[in-house]
C-alpha atoms as a PDB file:
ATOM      1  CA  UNK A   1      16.449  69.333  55.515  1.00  0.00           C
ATOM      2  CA  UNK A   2      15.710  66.087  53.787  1.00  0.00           C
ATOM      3  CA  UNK A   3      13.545  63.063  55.040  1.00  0.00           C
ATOM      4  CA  UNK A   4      16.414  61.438  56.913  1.00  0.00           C
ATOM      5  CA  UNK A   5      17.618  64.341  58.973  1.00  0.00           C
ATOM      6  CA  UNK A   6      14.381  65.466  59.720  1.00  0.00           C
ATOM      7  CA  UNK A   7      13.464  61.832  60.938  1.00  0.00           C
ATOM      8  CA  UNK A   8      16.679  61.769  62.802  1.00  0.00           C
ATOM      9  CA  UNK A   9      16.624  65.763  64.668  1.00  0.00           C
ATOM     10  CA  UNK A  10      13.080  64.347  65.515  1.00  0.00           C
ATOM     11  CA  UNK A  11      14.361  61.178  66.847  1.00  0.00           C
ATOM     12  CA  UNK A  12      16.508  63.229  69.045  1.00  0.00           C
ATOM     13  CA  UNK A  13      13.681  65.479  70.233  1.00  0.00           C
ATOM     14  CA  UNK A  14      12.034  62.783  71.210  1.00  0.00           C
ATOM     15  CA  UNK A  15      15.068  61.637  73.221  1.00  0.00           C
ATOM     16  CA  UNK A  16      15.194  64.391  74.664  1.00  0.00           C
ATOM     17  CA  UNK A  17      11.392  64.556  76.653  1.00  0.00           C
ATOM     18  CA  UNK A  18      10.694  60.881  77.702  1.00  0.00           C
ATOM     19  CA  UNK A  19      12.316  57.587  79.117  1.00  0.00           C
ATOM     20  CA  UNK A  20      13.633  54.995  77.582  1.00  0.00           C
ATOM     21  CA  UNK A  21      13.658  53.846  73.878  1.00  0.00           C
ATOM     22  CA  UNK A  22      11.358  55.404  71.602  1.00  0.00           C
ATOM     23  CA  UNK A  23       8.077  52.664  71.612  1.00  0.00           C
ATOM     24  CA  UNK A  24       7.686  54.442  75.564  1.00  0.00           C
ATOM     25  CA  UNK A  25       7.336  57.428  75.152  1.00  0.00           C
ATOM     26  CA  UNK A  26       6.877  58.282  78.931  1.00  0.00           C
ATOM     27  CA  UNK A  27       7.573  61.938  79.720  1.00  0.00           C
ATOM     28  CA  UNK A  28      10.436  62.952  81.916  1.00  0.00           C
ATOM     29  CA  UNK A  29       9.570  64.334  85.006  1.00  0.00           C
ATOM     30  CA  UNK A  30      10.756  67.816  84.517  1.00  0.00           C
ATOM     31  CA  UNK A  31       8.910  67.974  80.910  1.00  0.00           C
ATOM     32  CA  UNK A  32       5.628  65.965  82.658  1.00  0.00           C
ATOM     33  CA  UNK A  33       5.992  69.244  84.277  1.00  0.00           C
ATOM     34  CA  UNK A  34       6.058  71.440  81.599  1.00  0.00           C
ATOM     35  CA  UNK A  35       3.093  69.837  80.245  1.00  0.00           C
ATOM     36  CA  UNK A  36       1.164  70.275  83.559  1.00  0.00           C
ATOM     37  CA  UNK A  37       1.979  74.213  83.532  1.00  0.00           C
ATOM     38  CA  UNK A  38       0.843  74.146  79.958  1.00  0.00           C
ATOM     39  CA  UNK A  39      -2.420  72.699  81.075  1.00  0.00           C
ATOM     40  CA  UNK A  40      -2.991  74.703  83.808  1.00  0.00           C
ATOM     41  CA  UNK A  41      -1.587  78.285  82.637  1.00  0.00           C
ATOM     42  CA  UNK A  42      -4.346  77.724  79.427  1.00  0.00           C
ATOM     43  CA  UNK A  43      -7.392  76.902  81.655  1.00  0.00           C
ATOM     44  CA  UNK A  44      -9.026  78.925  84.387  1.00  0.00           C
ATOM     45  CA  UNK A  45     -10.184  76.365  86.965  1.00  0.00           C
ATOM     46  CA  UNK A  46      -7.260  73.870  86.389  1.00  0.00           C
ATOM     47  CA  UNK A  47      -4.648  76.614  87.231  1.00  0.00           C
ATOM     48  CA  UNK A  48      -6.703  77.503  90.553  1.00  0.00           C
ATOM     49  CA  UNK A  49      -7.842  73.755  91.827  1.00  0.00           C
ATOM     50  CA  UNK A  50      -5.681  71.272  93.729  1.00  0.00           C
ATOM     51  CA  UNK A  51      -3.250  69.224  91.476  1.00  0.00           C
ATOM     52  CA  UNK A  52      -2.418  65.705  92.231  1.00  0.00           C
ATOM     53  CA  UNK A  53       0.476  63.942  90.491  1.00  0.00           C
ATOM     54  CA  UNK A  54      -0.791  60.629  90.993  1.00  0.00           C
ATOM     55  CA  UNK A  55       1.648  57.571  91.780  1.00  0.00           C
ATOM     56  CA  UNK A  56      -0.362  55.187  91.554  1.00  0.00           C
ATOM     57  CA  UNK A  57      -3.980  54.872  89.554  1.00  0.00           C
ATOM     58  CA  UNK A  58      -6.118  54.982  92.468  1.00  0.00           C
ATOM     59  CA  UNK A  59      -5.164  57.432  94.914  1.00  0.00           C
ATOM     60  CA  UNK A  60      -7.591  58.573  98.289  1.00  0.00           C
ATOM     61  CA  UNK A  61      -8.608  61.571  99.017  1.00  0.00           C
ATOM     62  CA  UNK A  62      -9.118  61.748 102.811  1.00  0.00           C
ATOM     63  CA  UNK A  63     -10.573  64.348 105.034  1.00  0.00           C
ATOM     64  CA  UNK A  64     -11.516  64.096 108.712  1.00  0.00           C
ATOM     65  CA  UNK A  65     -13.995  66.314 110.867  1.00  0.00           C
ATOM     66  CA  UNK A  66     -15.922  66.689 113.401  1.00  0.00           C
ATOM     67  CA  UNK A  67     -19.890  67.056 113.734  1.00  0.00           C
ATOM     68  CA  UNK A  68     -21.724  69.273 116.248  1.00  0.00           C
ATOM     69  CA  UNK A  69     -19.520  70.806 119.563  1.00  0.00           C
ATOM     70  CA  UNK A  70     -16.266  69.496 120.673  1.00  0.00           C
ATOM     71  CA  UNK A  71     -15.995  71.834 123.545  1.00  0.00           C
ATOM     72  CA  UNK A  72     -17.672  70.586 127.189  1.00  0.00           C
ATOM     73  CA  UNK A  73     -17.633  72.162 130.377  1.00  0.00           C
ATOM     74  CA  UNK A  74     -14.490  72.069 132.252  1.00  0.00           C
ATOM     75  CA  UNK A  75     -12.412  72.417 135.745  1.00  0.00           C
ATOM     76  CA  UNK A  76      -9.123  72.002 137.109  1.00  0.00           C
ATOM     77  CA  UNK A  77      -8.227  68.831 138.256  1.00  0.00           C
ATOM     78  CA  UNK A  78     -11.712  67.263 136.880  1.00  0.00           C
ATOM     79  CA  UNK A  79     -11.034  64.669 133.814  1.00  0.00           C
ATOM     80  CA  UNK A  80     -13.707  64.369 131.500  1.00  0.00           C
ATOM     81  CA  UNK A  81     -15.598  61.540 131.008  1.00  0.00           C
ATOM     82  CA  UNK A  82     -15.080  58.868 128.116  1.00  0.00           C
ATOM     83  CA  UNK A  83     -19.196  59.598 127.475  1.00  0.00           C
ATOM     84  CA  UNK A  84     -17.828  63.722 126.496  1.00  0.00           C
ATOM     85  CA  UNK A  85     -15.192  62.468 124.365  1.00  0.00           C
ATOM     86  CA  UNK A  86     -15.774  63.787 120.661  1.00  0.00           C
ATOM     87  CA  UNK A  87     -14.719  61.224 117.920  1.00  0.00           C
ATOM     88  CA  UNK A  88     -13.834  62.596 114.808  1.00  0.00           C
ATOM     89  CA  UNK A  89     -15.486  61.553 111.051  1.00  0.00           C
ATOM     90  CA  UNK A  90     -13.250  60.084 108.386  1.00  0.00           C
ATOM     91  CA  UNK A  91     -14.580  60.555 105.050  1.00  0.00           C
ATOM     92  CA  UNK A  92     -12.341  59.110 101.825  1.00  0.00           C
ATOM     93  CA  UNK A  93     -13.092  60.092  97.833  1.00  0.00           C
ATOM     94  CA  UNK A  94     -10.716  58.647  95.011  1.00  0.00           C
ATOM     95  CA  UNK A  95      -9.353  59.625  92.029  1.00  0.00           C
ATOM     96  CA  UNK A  96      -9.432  56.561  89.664  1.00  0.00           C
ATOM     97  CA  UNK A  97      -7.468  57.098  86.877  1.00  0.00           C
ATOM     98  CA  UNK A  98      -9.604  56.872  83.773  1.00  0.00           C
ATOM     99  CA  UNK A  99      -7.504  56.088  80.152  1.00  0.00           C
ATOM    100  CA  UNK A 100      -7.899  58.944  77.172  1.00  0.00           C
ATOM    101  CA  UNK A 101      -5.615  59.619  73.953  1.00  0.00           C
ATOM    102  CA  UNK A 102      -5.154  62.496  71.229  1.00  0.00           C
ATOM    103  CA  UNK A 103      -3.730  61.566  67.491  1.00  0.00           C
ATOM    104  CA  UNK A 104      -2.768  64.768  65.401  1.00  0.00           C
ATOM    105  CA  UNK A 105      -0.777  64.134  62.225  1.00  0.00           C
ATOM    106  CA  UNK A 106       1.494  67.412  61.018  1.00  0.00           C
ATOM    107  CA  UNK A 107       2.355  67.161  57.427  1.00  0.00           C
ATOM    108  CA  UNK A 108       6.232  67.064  56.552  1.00  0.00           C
ATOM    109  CA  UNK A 109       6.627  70.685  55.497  1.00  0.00           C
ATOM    110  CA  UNK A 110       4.861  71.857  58.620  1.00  0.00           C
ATOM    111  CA  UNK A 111       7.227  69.402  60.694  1.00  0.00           C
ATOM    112  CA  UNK A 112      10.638  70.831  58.856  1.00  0.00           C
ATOM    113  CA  UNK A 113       9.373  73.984  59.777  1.00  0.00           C
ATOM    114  CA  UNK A 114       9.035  73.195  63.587  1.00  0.00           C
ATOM    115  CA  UNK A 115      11.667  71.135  63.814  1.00  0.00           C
ATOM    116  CA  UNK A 116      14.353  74.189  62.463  1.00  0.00           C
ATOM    117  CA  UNK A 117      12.951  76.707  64.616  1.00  0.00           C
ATOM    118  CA  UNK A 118      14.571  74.991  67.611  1.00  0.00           C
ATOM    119  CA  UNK A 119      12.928  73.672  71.369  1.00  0.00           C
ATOM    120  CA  UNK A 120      10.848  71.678  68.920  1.00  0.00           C
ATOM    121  CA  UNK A 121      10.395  68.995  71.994  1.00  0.00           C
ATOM    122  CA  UNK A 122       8.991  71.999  74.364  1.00  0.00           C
ATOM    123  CA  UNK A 123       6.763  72.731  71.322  1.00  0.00           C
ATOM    124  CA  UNK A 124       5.211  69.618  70.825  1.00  0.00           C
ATOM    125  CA  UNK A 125       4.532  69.396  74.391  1.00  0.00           C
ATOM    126  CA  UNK A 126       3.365  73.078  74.824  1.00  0.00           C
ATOM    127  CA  UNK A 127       0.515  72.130  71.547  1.00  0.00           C
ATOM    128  CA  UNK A 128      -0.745  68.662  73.114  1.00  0.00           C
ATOM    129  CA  UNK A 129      -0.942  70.772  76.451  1.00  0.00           C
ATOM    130  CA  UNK A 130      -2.788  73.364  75.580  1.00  0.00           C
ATOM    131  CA  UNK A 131      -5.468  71.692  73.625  1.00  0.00           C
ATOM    132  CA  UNK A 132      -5.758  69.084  76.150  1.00  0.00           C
ATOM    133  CA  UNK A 133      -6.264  71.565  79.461  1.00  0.00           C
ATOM    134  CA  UNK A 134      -9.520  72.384  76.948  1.00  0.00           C
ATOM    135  CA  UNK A 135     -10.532  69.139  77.365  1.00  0.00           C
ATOM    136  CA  UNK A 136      -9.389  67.748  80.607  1.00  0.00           C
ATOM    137  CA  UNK A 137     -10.923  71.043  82.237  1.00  0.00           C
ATOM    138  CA  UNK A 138     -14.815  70.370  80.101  1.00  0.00           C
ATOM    139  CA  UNK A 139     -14.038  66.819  81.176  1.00  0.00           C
ATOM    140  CA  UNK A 140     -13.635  67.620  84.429  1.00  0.00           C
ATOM    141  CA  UNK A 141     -16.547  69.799  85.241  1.00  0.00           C
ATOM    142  CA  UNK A 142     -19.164  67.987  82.846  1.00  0.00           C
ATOM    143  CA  UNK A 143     -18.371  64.506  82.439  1.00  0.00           C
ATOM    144  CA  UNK A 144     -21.347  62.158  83.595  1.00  0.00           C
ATOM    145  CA  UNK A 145     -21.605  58.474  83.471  1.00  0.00           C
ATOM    146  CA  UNK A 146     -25.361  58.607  83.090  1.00  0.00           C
ATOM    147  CA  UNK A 147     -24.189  60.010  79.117  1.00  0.00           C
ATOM    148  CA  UNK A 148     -25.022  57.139  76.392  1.00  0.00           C
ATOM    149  CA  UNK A 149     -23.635  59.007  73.770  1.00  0.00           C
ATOM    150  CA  UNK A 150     -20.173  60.546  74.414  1.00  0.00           C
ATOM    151  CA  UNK A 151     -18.192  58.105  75.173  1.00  0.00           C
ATOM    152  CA  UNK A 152     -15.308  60.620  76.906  1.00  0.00           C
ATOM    153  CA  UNK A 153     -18.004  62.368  78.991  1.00  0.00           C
ATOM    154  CA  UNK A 154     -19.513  59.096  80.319  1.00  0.00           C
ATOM    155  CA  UNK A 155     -16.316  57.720  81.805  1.00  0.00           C
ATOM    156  CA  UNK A 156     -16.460  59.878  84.891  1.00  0.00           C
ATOM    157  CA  UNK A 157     -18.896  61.995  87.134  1.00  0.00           C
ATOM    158  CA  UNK A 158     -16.980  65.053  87.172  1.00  0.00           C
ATOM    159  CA  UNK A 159     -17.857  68.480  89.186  1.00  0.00           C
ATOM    160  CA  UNK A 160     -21.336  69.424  88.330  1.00  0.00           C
ATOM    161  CA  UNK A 161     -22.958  65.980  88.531  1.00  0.00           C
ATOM    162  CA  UNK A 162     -20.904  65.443  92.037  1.00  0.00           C
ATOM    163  CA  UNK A 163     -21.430  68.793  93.813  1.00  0.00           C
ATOM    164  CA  UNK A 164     -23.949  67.707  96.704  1.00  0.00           C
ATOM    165  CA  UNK A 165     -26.373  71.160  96.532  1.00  0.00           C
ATOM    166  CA  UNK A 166     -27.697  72.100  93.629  1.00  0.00           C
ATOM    167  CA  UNK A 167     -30.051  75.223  92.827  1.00  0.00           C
ATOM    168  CA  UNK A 168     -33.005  75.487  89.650  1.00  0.00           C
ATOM    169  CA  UNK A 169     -33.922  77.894  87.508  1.00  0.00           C
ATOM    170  CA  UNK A 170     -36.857  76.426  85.634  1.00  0.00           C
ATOM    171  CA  UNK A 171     -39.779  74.437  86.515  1.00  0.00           C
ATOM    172  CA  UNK A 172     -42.436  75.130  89.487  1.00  0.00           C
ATOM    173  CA  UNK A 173     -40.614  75.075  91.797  1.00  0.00           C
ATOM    174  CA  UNK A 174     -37.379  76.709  90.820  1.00  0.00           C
ATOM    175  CA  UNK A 175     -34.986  78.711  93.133  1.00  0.00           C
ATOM    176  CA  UNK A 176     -34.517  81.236  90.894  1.00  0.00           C
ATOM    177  CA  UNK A 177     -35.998  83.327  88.112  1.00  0.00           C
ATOM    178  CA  UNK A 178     -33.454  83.846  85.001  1.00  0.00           C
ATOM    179  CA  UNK A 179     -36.264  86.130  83.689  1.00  0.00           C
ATOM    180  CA  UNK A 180     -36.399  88.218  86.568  1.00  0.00           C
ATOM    181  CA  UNK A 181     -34.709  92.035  86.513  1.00  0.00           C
ATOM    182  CA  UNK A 182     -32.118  91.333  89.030  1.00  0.00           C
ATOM    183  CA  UNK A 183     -30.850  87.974  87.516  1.00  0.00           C
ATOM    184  CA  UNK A 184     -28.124  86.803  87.557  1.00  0.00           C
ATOM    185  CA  UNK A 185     -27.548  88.261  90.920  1.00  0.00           C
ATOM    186  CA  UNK A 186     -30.824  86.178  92.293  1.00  0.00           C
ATOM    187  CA  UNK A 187     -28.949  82.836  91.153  1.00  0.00           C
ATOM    188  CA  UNK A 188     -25.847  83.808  92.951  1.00  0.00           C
ATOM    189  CA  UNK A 189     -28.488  84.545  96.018  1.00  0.00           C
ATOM    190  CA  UNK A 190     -29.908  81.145  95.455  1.00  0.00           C
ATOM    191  CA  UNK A 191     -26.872  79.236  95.470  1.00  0.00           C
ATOM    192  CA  UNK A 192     -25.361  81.130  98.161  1.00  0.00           C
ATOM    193  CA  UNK A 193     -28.393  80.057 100.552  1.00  0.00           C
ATOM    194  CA  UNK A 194     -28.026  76.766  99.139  1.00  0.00           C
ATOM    195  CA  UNK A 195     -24.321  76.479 100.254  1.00  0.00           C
ATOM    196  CA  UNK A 196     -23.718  75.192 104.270  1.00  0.00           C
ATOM    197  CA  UNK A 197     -22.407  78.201 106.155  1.00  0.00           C
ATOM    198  CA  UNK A 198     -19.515  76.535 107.843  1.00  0.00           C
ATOM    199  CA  UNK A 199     -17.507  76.375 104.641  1.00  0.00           C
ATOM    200  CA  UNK A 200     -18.003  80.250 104.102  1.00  0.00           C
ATOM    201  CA  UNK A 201     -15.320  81.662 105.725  1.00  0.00           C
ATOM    202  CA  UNK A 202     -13.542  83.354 104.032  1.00  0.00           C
ATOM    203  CA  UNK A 203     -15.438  84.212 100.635  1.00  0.00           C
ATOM    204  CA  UNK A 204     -12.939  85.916  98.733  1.00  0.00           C
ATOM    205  CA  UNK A 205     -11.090  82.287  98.054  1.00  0.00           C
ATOM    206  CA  UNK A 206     -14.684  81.351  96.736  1.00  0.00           C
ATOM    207  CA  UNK A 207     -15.247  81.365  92.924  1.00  0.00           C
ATOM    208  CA  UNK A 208     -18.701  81.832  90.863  1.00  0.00           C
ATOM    209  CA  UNK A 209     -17.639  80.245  87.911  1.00  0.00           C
ATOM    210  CA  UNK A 210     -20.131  81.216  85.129  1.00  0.00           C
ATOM    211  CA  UNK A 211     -20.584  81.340  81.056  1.00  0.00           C
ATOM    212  CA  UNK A 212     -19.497  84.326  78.913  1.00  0.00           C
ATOM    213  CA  UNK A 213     -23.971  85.317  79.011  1.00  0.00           C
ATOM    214  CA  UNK A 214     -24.010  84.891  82.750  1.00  0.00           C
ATOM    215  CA  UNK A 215     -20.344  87.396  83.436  1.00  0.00           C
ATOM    216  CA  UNK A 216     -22.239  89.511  80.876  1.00  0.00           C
ATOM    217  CA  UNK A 217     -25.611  89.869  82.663  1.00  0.00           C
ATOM    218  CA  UNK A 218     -23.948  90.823  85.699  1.00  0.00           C
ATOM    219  CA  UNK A 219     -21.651  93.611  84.169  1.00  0.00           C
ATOM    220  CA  UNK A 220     -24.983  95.266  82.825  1.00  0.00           C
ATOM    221  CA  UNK A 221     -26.427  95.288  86.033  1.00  0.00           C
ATOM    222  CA  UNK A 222     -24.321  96.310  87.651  1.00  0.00           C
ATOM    223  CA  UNK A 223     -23.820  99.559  84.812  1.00  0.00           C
ATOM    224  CA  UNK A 224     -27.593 100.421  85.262  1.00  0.00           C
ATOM    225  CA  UNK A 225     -27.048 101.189  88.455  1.00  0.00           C
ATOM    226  CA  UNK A 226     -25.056 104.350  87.564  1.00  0.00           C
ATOM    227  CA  UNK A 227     -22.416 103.315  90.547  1.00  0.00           C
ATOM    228  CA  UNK A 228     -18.521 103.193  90.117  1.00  0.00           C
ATOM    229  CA  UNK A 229     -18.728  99.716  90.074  1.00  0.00           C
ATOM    230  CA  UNK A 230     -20.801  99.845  87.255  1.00  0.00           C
ATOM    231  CA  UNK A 231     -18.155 102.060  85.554  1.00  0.00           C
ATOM    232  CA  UNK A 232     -15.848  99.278  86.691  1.00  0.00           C
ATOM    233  CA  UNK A 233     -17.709  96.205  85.126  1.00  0.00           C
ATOM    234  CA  UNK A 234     -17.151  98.332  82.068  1.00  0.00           C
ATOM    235  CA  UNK A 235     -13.846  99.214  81.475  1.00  0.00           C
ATOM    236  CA  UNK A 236     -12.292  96.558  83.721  1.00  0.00           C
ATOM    237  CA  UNK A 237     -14.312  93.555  83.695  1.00  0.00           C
ATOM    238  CA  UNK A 238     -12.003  91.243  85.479  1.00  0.00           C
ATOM    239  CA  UNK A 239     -13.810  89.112  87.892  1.00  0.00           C
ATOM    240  CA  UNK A 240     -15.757  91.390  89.820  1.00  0.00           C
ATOM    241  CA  UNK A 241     -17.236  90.384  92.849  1.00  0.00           C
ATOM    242  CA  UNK A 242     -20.756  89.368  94.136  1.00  0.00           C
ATOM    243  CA  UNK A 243     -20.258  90.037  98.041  1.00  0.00           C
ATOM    244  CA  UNK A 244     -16.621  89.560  98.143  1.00  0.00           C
ATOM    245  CA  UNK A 245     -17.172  86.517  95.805  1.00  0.00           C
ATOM    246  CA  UNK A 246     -15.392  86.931  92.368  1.00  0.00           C
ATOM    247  CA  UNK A 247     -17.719  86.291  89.474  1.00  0.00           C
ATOM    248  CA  UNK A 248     -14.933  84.093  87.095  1.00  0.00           C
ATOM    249  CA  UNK A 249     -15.933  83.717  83.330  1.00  0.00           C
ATOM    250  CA  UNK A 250     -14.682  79.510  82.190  1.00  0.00           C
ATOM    251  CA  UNK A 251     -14.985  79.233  78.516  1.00  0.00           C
ATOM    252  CA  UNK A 252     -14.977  75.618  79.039  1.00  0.00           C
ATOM    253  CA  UNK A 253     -18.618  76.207  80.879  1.00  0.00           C
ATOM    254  CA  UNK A 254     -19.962  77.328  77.205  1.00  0.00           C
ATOM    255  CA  UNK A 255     -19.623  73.561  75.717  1.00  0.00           C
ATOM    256  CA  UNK A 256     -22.593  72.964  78.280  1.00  0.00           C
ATOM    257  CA  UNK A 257     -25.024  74.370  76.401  1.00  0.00           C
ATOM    258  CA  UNK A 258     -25.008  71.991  74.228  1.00  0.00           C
ATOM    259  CA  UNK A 259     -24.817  68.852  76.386  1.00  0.00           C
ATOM    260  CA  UNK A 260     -27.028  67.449  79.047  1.00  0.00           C
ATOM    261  CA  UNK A 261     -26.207  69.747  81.585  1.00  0.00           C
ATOM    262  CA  UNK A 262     -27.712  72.807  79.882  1.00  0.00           C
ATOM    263  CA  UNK A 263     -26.486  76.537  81.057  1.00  0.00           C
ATOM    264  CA  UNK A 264     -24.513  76.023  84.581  1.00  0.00           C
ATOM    265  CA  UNK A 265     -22.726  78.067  86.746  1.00  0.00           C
ATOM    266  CA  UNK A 266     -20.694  76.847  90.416  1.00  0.00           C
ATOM    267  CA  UNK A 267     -19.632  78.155  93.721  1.00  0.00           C
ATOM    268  CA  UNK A 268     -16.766  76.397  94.328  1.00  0.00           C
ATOM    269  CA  UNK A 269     -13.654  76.456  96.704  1.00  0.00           C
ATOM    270  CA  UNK A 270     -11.264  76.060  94.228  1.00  0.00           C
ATOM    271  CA  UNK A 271      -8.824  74.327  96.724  1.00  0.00           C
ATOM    272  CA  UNK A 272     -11.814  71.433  97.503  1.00  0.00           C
ATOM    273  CA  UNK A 273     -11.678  70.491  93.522  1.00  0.00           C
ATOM    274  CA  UNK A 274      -9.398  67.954  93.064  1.00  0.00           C
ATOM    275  CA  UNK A 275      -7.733  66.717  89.433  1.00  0.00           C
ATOM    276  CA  UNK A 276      -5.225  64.204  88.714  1.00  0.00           C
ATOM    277  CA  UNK A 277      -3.010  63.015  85.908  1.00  0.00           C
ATOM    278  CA  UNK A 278      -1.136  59.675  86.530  1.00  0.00           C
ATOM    279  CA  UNK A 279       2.690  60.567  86.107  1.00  0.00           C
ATOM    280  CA  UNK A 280       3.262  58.480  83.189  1.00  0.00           C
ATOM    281  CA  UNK A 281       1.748  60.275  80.534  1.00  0.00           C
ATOM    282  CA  UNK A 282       3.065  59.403  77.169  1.00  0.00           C
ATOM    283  CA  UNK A 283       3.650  60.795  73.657  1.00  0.00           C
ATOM    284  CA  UNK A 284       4.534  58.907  70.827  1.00  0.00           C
ATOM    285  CA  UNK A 285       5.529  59.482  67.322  1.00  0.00           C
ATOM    286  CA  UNK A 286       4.124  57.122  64.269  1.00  0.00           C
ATOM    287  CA  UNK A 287       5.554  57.882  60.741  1.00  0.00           C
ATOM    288  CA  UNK A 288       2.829  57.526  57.997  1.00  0.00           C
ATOM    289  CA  UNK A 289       5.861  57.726  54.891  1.00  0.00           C
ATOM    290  CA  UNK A 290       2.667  57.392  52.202  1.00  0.00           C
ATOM    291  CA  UNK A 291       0.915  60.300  53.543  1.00  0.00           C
ATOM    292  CA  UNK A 292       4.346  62.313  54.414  1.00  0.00           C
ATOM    293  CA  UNK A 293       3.379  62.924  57.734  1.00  0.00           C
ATOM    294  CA  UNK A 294       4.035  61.800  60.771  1.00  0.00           C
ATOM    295  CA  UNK A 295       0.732  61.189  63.421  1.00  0.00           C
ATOM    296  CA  UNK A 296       1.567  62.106  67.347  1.00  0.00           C
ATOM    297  CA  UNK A 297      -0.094  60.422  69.919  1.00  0.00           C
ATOM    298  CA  UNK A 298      -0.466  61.395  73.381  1.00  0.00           C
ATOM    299  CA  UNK A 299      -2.318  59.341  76.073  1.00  0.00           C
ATOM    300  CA  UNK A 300      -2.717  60.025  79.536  1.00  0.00           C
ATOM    301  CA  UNK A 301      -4.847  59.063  82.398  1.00  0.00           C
ATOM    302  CA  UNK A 302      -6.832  61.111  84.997  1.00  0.00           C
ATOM    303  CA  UNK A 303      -9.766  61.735  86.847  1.00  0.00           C
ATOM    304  CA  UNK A 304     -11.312  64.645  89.159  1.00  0.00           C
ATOM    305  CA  UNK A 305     -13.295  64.396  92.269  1.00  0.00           C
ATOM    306  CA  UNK A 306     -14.119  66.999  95.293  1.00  0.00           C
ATOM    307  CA  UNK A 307     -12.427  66.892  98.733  1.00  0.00           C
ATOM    308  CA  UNK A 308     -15.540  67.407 100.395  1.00  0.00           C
ATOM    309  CA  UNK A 309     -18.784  67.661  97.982  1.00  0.00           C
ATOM    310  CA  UNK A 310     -20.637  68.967 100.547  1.00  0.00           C
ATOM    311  CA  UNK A 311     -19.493  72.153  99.795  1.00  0.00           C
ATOM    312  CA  UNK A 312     -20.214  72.955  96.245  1.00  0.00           C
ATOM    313  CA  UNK A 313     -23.056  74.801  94.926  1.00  0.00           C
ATOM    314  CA  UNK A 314     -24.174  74.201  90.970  1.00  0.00           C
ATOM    315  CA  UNK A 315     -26.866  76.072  89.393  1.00  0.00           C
ATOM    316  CA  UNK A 316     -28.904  74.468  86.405  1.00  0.00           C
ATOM    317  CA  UNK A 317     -29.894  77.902  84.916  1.00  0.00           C
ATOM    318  CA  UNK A 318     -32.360  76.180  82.456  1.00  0.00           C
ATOM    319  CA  UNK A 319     -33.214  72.773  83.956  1.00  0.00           C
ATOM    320  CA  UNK A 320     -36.509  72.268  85.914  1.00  0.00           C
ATOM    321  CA  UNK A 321     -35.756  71.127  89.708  1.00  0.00           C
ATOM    322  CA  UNK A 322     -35.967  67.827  89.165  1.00  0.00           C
ATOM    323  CA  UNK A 323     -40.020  66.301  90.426  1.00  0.00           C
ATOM    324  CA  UNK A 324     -41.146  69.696  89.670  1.00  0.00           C
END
């Protein structure tokens, strides 16, 4: 394949994803799609929290409740009074699209190589998807706009910094002991008491999403114990739970450690984390003929935010309770 098919088959695959002439760049809706299962089949807490395909680049999050009994004495033919009626509470969060973009450059032979294997449009979209449901997902739990110097992190509060309760394990007064025997089981104790008991109902749609040290910790406890579950931890390892709770592993939690947020694990509803992309997410090709390459840029815009913060636990497993 010389220079000017190659240009031209990838002129066509690029016809073939997104709308429009080629300066777009906007992704179909059934390959926007792709790129979304992409995203979520390479991430663990993107694939199990609530996806939003935003229209627009604010969209609401709304809940509504009520606070304290709704239920008042009662008898036939007896209306109650305006004074018993129970209003309910509206509470809104947003998702405010935030801008971010990816440039990778693939060298000609590489590119000949691709492009003759076939499906090279799924391909493209399947590599820019899988590298960024890395990032969205870090972004998504870590991102703070208290950061000065990481200029993705800082353009959001995402999960961790949001999550209303949040449980210690250093300083004077922490909530837990990661030094202590039974750790990491005290942490999932502490966050557990630190969680408000009307949101668990049913525990086995909770998540304790934890580091690779933290899943590991637990598996050895539990094997000291000399119980089938310890046998278990061994030679399955999949999520076990902590009372009904499965204990997840999130690689994405290990880029913590070297952040501001420090070790961290969460209890989390995964249906109460919210994530959007807005739909027109683009990817664009720019030929560099010097270099023979060609660079591929995708940008896309997003932003996370919980249902109802109120219930989600995080646990700073080496961060002093803050006043301590």
């Amino acid at each position: 394949m010389n220079n000017a098919e190659m240009l031209a088959r990838l002129d066509q695959a690029f016809k073939a994803i997104s709308i429009g002439d080629l300066n777009e760049g906007v992704l179909l809706a059934e390959k926007f799609d792709r790129f979304i299962e992409v995203i979520q089949h390479r991430t663990v807490i993107l694939e199990e929290a609530r996806f939003i395909a935003m229209q627009s680049h604010q969209v609401d999050i709304d809940r509504v409740g009520f606070i304290g009994r709704i239920l008042k004495a009662a008898s036939e033919g007896d209306a109650l009074d305006s004074a018993d009626h129970v209003k309910p509470t509206f509470y809104t969060n947003k998702l405010i699209a935030q801008e971010l973009q990816a440039i990778t450059g693939i060298k000609d032979q590489a590119l000949r190589r691709n492009i003759e294997r076939g499906n090279f449009e799924d391909t493209l979209i399947d590599l820019f998807g899988e590298a960024a449901g890395r990032d969205l997902e870090e972004w998504f739990i870590l991102a703070d706009k208290a950061i000065g110097d990481d200029a993705v992190l800082k353009l959001i509060d995402g999960w961790v910094k949001r999550a209303a309760n949040k449980v210690y394990g250093s300083g004077g007064s922490k909530d837990f002991d990661p030094a202590d025997k039974d750790y990491p089981e005290n942490m999932f104790e502490a966050m557990l008491k630190a969680c408000p008991k009307q949101y668990l109902q049913n525990p086995a749609e909770w998540r304790f999403y934890v580091d690779w040290e933290t899943q590991n910790d637990y598996y050895n406890l539990l094997k000291a114990r000399g119980t089938n579950l310890g046998d278990r931890a061994w030679t399955e390892g999949a999520n076990l739970p902590y009372k009904g709770i499965p204990v997840t592993y999130v690689p994405m939690q290990e880029r913590s450690q070297s952040g501001h947020a420090g070790d961290v694990a969460q209890l989390q509803h995964p249906d109460n984390m919210v994530w959007g992309l807005f739909h027109e997410v683009t990817i664009e090709r720019d030929r560099i003929p010097k270099e023979r390459k060609t660079d591929f840029v995708l940008t896309l815009e997003g932003d996370a935010d919980y249902e109802d913060e109120n219930a989600a636990v995080v646990a700073f497993i080496d961060k002093e309770t803050p006043g301590s």
